[in-house]
PDB file of N, CA and C in Angstrom:
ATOM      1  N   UNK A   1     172.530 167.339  68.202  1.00  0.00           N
ATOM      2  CA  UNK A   1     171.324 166.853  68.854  1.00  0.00           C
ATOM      3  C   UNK A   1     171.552 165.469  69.456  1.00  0.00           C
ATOM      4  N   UNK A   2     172.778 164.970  68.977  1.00  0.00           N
ATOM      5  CA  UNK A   2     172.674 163.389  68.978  1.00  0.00           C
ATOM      6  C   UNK A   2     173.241 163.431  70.653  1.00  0.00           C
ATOM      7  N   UNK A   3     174.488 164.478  70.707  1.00  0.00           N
ATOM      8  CA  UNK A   3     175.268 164.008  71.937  1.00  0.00           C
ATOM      9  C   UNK A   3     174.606 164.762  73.160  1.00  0.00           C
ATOM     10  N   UNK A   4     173.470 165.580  72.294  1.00  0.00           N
ATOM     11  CA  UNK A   4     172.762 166.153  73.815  1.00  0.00           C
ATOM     12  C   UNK A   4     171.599 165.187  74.568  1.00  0.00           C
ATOM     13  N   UNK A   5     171.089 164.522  73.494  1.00  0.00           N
ATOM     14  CA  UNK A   5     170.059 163.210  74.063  1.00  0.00           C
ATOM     15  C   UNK A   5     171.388 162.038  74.912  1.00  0.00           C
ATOM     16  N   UNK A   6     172.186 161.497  74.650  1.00  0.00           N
ATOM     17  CA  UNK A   6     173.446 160.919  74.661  1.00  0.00           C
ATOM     18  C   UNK A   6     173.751 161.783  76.617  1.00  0.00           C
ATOM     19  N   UNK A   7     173.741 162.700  76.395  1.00  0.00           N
ATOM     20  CA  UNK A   7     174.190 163.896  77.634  1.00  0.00           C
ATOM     21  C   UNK A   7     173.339 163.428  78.930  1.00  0.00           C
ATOM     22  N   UNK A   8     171.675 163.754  78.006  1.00  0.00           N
ATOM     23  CA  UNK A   8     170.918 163.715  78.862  1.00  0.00           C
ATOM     24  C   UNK A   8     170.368 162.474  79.629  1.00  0.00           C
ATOM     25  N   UNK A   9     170.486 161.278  78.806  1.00  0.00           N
ATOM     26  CA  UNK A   9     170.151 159.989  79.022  1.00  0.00           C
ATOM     27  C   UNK A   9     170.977 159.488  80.605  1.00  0.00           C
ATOM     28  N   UNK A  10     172.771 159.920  80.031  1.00  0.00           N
ATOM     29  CA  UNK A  10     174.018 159.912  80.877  1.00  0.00           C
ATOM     30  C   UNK A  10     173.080 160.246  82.278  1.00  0.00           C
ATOM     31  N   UNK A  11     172.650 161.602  82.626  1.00  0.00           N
ATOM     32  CA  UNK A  11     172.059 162.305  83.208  1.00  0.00           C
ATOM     33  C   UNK A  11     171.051 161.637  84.255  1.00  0.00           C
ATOM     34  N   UNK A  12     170.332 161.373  83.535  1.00  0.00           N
ATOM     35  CA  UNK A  12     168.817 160.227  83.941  1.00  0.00           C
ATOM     36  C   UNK A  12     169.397 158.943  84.485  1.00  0.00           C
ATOM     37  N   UNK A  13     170.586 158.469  83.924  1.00  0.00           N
ATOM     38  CA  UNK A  13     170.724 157.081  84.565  1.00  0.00           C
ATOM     39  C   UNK A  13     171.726 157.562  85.896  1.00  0.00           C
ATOM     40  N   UNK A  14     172.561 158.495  85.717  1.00  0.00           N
ATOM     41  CA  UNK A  14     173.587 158.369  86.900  1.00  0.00           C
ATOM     42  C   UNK A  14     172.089 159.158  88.116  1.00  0.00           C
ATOM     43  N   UNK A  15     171.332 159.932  88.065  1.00  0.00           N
ATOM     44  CA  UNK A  15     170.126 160.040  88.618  1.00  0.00           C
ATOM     45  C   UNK A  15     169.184 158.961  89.425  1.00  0.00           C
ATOM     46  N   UNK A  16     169.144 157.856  88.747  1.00  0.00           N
ATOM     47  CA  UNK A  16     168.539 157.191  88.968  1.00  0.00           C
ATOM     48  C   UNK A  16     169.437 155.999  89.333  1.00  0.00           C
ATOM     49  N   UNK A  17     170.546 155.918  89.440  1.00  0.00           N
ATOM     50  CA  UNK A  17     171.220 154.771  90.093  1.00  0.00           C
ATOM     51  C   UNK A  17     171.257 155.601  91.288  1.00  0.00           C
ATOM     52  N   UNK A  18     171.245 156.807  92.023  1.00  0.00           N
ATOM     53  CA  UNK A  18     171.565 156.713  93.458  1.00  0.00           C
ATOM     54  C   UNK A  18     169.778 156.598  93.930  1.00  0.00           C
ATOM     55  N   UNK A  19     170.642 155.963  95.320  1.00  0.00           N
ATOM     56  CA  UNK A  19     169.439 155.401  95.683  1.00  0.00           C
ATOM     57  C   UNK A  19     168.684 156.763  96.369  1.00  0.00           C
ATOM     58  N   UNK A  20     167.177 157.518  96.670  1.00  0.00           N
ATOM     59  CA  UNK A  20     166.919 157.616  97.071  1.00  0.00           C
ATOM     60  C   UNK A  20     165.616 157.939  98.138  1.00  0.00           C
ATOM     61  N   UNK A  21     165.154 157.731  98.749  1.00  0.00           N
ATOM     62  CA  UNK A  21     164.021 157.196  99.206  1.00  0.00           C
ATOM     63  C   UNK A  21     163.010 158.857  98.981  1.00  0.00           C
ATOM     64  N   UNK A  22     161.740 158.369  97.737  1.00  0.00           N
ATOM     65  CA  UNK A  22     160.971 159.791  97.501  1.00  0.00           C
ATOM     66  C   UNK A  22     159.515 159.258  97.858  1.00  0.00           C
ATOM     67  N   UNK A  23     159.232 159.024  98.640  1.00  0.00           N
ATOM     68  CA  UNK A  23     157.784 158.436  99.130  1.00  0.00           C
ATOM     69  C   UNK A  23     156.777 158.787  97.875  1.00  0.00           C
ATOM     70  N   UNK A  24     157.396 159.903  97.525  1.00  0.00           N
ATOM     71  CA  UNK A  24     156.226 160.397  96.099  1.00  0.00           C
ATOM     72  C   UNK A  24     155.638 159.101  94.808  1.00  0.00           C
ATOM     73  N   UNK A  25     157.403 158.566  94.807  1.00  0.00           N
ATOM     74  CA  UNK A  25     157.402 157.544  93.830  1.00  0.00           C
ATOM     75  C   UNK A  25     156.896 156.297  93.998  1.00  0.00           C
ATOM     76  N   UNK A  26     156.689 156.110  95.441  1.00  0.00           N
ATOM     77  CA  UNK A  26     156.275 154.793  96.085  1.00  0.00           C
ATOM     78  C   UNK A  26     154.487 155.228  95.824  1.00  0.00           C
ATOM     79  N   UNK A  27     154.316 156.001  96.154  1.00  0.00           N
ATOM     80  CA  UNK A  27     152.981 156.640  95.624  1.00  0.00           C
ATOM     81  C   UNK A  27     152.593 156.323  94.632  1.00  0.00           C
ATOM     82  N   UNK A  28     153.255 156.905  93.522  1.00  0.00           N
ATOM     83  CA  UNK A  28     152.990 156.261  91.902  1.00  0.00           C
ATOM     84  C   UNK A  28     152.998 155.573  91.194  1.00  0.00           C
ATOM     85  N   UNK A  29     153.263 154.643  92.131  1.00  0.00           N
ATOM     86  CA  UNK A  29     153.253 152.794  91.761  1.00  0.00           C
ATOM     87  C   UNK A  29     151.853 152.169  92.099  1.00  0.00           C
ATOM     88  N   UNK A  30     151.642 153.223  92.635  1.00  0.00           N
ATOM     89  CA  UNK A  30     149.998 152.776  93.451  1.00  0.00           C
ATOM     90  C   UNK A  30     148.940 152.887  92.089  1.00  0.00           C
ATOM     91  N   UNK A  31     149.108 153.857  91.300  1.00  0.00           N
ATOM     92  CA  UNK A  31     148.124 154.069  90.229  1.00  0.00           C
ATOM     93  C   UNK A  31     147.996 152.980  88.858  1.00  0.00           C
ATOM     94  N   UNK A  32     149.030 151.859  88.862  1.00  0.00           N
ATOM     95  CA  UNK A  32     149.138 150.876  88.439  1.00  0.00           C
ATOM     96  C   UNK A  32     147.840 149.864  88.086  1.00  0.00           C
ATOM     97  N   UNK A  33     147.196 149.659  87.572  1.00  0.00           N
ATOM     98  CA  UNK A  33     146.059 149.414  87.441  1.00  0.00           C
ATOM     99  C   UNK A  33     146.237 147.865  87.855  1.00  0.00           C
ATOM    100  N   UNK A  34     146.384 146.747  87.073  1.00  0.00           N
ATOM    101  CA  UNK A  34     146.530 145.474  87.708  1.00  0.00           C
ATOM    102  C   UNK A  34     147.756 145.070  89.205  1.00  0.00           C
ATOM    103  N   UNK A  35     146.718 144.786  89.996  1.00  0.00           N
ATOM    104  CA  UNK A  35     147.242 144.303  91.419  1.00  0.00           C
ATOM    105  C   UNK A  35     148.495 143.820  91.747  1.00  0.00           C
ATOM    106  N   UNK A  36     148.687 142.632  90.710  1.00  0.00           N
ATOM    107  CA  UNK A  36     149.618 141.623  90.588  1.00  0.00           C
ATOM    108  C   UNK A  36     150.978 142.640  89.920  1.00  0.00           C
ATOM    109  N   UNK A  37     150.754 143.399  89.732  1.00  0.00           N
ATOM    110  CA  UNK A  37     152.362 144.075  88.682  1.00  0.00           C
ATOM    111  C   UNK A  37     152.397 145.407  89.836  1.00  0.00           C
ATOM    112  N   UNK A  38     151.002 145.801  90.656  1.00  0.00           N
ATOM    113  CA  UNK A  38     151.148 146.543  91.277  1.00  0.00           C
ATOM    114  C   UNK A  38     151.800 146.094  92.515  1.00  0.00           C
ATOM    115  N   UNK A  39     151.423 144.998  93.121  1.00  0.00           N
ATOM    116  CA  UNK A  39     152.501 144.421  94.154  1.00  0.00           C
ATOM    117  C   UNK A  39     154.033 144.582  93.976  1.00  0.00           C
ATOM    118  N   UNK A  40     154.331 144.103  92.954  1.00  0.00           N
ATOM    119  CA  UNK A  40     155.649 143.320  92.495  1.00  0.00           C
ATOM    120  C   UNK A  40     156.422 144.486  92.132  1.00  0.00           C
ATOM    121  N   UNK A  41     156.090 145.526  91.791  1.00  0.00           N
ATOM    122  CA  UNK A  41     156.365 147.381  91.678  1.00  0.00           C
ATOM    123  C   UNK A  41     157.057 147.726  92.970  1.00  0.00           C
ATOM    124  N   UNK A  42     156.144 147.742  93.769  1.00  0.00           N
ATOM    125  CA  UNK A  42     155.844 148.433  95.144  1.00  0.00           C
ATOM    126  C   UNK A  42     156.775 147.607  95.917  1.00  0.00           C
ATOM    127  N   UNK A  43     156.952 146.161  95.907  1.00  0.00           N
ATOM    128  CA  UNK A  43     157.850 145.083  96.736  1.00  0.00           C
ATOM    129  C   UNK A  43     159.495 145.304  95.541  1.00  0.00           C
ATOM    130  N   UNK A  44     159.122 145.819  94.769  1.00  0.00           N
ATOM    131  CA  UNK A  44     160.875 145.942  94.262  1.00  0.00           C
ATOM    132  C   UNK A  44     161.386 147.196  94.873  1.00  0.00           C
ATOM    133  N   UNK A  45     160.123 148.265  94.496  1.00  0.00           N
ATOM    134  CA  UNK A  45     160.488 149.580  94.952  1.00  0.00           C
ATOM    135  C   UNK A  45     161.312 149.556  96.659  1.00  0.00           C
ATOM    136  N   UNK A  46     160.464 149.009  97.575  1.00  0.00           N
ATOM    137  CA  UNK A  46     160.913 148.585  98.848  1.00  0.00           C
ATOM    138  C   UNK A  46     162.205 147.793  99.012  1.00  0.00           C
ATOM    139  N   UNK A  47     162.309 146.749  98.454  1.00  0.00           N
ATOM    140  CA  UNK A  47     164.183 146.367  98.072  1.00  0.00           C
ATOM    141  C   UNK A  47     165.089 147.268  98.005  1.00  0.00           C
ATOM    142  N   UNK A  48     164.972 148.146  96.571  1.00  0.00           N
ATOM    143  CA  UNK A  48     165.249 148.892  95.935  1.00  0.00           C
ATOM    144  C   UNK A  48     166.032 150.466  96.945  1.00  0.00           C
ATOM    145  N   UNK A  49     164.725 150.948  97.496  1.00  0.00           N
ATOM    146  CA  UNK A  49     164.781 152.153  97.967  1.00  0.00           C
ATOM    147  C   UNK A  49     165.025 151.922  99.691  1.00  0.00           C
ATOM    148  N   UNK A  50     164.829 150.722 100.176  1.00  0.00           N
ATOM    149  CA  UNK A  50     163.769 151.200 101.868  1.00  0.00           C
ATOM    150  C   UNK A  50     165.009 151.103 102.706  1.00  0.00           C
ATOM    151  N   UNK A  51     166.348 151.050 102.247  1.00  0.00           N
ATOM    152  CA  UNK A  51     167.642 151.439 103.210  1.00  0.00           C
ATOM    153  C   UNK A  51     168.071 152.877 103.326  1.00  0.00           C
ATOM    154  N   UNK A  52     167.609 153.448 102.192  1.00  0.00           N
ATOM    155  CA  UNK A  52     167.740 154.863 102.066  1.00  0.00           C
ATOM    156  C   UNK A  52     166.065 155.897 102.797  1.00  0.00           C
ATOM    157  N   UNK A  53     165.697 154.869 103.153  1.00  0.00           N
ATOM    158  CA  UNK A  53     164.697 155.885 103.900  1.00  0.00           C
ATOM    159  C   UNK A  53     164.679 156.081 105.426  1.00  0.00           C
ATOM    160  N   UNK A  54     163.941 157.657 105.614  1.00  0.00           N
ATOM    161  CA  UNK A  54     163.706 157.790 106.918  1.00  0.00           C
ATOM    162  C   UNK A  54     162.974 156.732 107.665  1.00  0.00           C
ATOM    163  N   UNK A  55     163.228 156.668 109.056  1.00  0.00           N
ATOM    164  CA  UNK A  55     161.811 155.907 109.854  1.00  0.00           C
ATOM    165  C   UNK A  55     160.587 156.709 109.834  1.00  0.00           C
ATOM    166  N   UNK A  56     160.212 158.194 109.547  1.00  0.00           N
ATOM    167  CA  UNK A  56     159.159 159.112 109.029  1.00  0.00           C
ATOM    168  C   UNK A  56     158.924 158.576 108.059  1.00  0.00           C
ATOM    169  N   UNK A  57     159.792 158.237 106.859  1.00  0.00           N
ATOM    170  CA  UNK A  57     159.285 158.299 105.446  1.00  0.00           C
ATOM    171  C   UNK A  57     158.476 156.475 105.395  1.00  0.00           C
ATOM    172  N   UNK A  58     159.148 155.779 106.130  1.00  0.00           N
ATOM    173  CA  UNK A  58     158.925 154.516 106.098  1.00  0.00           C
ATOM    174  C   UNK A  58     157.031 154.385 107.144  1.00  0.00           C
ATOM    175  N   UNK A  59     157.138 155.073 108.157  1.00  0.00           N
ATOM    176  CA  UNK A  59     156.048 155.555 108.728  1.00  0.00           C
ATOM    177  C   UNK A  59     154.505 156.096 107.829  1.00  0.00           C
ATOM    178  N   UNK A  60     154.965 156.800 106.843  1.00  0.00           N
ATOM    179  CA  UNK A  60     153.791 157.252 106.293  1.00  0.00           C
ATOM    180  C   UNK A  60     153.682 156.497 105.312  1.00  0.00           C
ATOM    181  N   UNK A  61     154.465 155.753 104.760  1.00  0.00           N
ATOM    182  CA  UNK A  61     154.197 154.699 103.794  1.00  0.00           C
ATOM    183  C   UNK A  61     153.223 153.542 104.640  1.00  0.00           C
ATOM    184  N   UNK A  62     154.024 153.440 105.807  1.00  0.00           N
ATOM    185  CA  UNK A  62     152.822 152.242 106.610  1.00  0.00           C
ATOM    186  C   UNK A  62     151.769 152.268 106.992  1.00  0.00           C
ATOM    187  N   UNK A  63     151.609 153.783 107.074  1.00  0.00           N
ATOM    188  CA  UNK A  63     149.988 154.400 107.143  1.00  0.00           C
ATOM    189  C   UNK A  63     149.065 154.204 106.207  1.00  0.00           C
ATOM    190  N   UNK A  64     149.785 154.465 104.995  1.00  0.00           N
ATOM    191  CA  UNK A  64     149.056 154.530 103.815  1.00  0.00           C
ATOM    192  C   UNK A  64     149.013 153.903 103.057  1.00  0.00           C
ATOM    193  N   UNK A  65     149.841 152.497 103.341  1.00  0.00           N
ATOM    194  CA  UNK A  65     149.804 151.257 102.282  1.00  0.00           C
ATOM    195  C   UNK A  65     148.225 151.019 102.392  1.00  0.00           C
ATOM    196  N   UNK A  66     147.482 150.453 102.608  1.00  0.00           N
ATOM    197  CA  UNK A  66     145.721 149.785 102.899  1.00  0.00           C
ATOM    198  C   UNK A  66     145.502 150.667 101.778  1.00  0.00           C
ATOM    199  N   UNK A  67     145.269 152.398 101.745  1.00  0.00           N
ATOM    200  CA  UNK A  67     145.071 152.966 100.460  1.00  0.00           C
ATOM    201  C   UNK A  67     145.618 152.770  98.941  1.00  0.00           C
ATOM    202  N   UNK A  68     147.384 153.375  99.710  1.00  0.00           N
ATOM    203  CA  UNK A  68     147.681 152.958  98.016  1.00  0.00           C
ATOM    204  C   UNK A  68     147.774 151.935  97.551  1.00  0.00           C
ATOM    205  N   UNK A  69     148.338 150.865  98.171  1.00  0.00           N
ATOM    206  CA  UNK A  69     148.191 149.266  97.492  1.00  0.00           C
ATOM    207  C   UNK A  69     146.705 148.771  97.408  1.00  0.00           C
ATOM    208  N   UNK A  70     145.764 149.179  98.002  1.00  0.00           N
ATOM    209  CA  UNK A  70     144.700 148.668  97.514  1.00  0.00           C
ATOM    210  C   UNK A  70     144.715 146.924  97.604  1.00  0.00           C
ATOM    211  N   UNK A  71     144.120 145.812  96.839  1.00  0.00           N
ATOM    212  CA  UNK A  71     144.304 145.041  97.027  1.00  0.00           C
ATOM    213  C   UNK A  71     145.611 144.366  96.956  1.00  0.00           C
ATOM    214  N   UNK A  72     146.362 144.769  96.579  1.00  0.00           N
ATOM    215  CA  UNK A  72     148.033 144.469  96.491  1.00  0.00           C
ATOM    216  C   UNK A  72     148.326 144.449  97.649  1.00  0.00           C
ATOM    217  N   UNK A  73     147.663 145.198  99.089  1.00  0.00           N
ATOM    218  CA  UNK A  73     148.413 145.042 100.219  1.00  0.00           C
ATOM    219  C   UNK A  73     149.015 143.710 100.591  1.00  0.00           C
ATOM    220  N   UNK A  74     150.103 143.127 101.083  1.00  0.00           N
ATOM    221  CA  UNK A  74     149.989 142.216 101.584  1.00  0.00           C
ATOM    222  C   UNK A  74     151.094 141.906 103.310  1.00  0.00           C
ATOM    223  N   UNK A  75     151.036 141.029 103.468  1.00  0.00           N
ATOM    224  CA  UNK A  75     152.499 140.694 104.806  1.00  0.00           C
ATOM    225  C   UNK A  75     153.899 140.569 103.899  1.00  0.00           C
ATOM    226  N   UNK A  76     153.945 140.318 103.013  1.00  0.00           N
ATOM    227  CA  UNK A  76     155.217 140.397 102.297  1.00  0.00           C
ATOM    228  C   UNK A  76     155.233 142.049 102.718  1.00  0.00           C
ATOM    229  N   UNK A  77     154.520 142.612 101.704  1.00  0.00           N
ATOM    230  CA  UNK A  77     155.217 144.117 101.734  1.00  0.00           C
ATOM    231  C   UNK A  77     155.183 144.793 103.245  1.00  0.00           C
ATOM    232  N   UNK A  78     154.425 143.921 103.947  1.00  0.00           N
ATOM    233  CA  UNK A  78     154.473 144.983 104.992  1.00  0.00           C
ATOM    234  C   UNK A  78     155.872 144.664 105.798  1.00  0.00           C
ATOM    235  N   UNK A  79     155.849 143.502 105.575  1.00  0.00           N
ATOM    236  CA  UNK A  79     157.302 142.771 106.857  1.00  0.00           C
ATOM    237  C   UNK A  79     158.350 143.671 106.295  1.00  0.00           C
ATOM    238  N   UNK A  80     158.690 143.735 104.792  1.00  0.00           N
ATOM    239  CA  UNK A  80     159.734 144.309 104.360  1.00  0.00           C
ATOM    240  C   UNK A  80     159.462 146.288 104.998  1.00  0.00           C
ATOM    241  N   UNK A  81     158.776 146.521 104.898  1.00  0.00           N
ATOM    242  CA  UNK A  81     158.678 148.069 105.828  1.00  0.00           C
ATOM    243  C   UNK A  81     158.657 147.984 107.339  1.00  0.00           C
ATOM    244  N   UNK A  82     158.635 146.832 107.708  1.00  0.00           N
ATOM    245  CA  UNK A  82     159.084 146.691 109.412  1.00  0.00           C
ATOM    246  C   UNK A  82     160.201 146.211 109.144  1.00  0.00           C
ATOM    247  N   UNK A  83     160.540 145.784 108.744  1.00  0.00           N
ATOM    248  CA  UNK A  83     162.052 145.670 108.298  1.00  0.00           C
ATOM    249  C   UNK A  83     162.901 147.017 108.059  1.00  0.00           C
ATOM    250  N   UNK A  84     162.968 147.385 106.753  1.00  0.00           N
ATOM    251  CA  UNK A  84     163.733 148.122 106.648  1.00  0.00           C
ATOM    252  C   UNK A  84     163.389 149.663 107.817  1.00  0.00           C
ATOM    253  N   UNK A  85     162.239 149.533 108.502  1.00  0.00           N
ATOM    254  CA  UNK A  85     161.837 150.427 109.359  1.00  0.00           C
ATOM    255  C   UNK A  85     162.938 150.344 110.880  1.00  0.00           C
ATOM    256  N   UNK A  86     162.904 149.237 110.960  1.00  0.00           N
ATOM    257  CA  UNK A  86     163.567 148.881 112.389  1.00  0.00           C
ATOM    258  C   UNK A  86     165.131 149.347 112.565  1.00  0.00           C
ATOM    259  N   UNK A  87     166.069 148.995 110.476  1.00  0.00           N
ATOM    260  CA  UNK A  87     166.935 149.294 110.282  1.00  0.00           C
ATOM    261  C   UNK A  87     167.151 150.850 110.381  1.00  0.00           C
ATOM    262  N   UNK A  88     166.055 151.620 109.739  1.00  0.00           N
ATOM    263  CA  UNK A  88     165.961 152.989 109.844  1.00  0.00           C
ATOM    264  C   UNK A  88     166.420 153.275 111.525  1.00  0.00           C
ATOM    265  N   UNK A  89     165.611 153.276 112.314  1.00  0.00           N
ATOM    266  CA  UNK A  89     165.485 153.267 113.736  1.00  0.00           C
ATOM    267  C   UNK A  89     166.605 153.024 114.327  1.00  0.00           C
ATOM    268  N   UNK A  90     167.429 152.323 113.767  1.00  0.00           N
ATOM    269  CA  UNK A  90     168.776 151.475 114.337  1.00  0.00           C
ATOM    270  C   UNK A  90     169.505 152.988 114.035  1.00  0.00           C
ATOM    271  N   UNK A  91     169.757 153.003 112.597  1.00  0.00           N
ATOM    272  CA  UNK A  91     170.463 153.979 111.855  1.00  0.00           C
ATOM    273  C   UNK A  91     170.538 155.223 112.492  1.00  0.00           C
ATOM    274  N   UNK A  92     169.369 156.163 112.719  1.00  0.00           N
ATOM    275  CA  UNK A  92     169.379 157.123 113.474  1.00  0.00           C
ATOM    276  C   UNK A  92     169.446 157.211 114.649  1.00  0.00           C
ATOM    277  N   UNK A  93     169.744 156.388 115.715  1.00  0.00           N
ATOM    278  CA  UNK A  93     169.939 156.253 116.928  1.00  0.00           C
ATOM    279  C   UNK A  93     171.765 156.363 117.289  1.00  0.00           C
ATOM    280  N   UNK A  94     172.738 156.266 116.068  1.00  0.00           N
ATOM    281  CA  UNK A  94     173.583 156.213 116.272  1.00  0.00           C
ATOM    282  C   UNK A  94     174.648 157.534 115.750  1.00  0.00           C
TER     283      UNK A  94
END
């Protein structure tokens, strides 16, 4: 039992070290109840993830930040999604 938790953990982390952009998860940072941890979530998540995303995926996030961030929206998070948006744009053009 020991080396299958041990297996699975292995599993979950090599999982979760590649980077990749699931708009779902950027979503579920939104349900975060305090603002301030909900920002700071959502602005790591964007570090974190927003080189590995589409200019679509980065698109519907920019639509829908005002909803899911709620008062957390701010110009920090948004510059960083015109940011890594523009890079997107670059990326697929080539």
């Amino acid at each position: 039992m020991k080396w299958f938790l041990v297996g699975l953990l292995t599993v979950c982390l090599l999982a979760a070290s590649q980077q990749k952009c699931v708009v779902s998860d950027f979503y579920g940072l939104s349900w975060l109840g305090n603002p301030s941890e909900r920002h700071l979530r959502l602005s790591e998540w964007l570090t974190t993830n927003g080189d590995s995303c589409a200019s679509e995926q980065l698109l519907a996030i920019w639509n829908n930040l005002a909803m899911w961030a709620g008062v957390a929206d701010s110009s920090e998070l948004r510059g960083k999604i015109l940011y890594f948006y523009a890079r997107a744009v670059e990326r697929e053009r080539k």
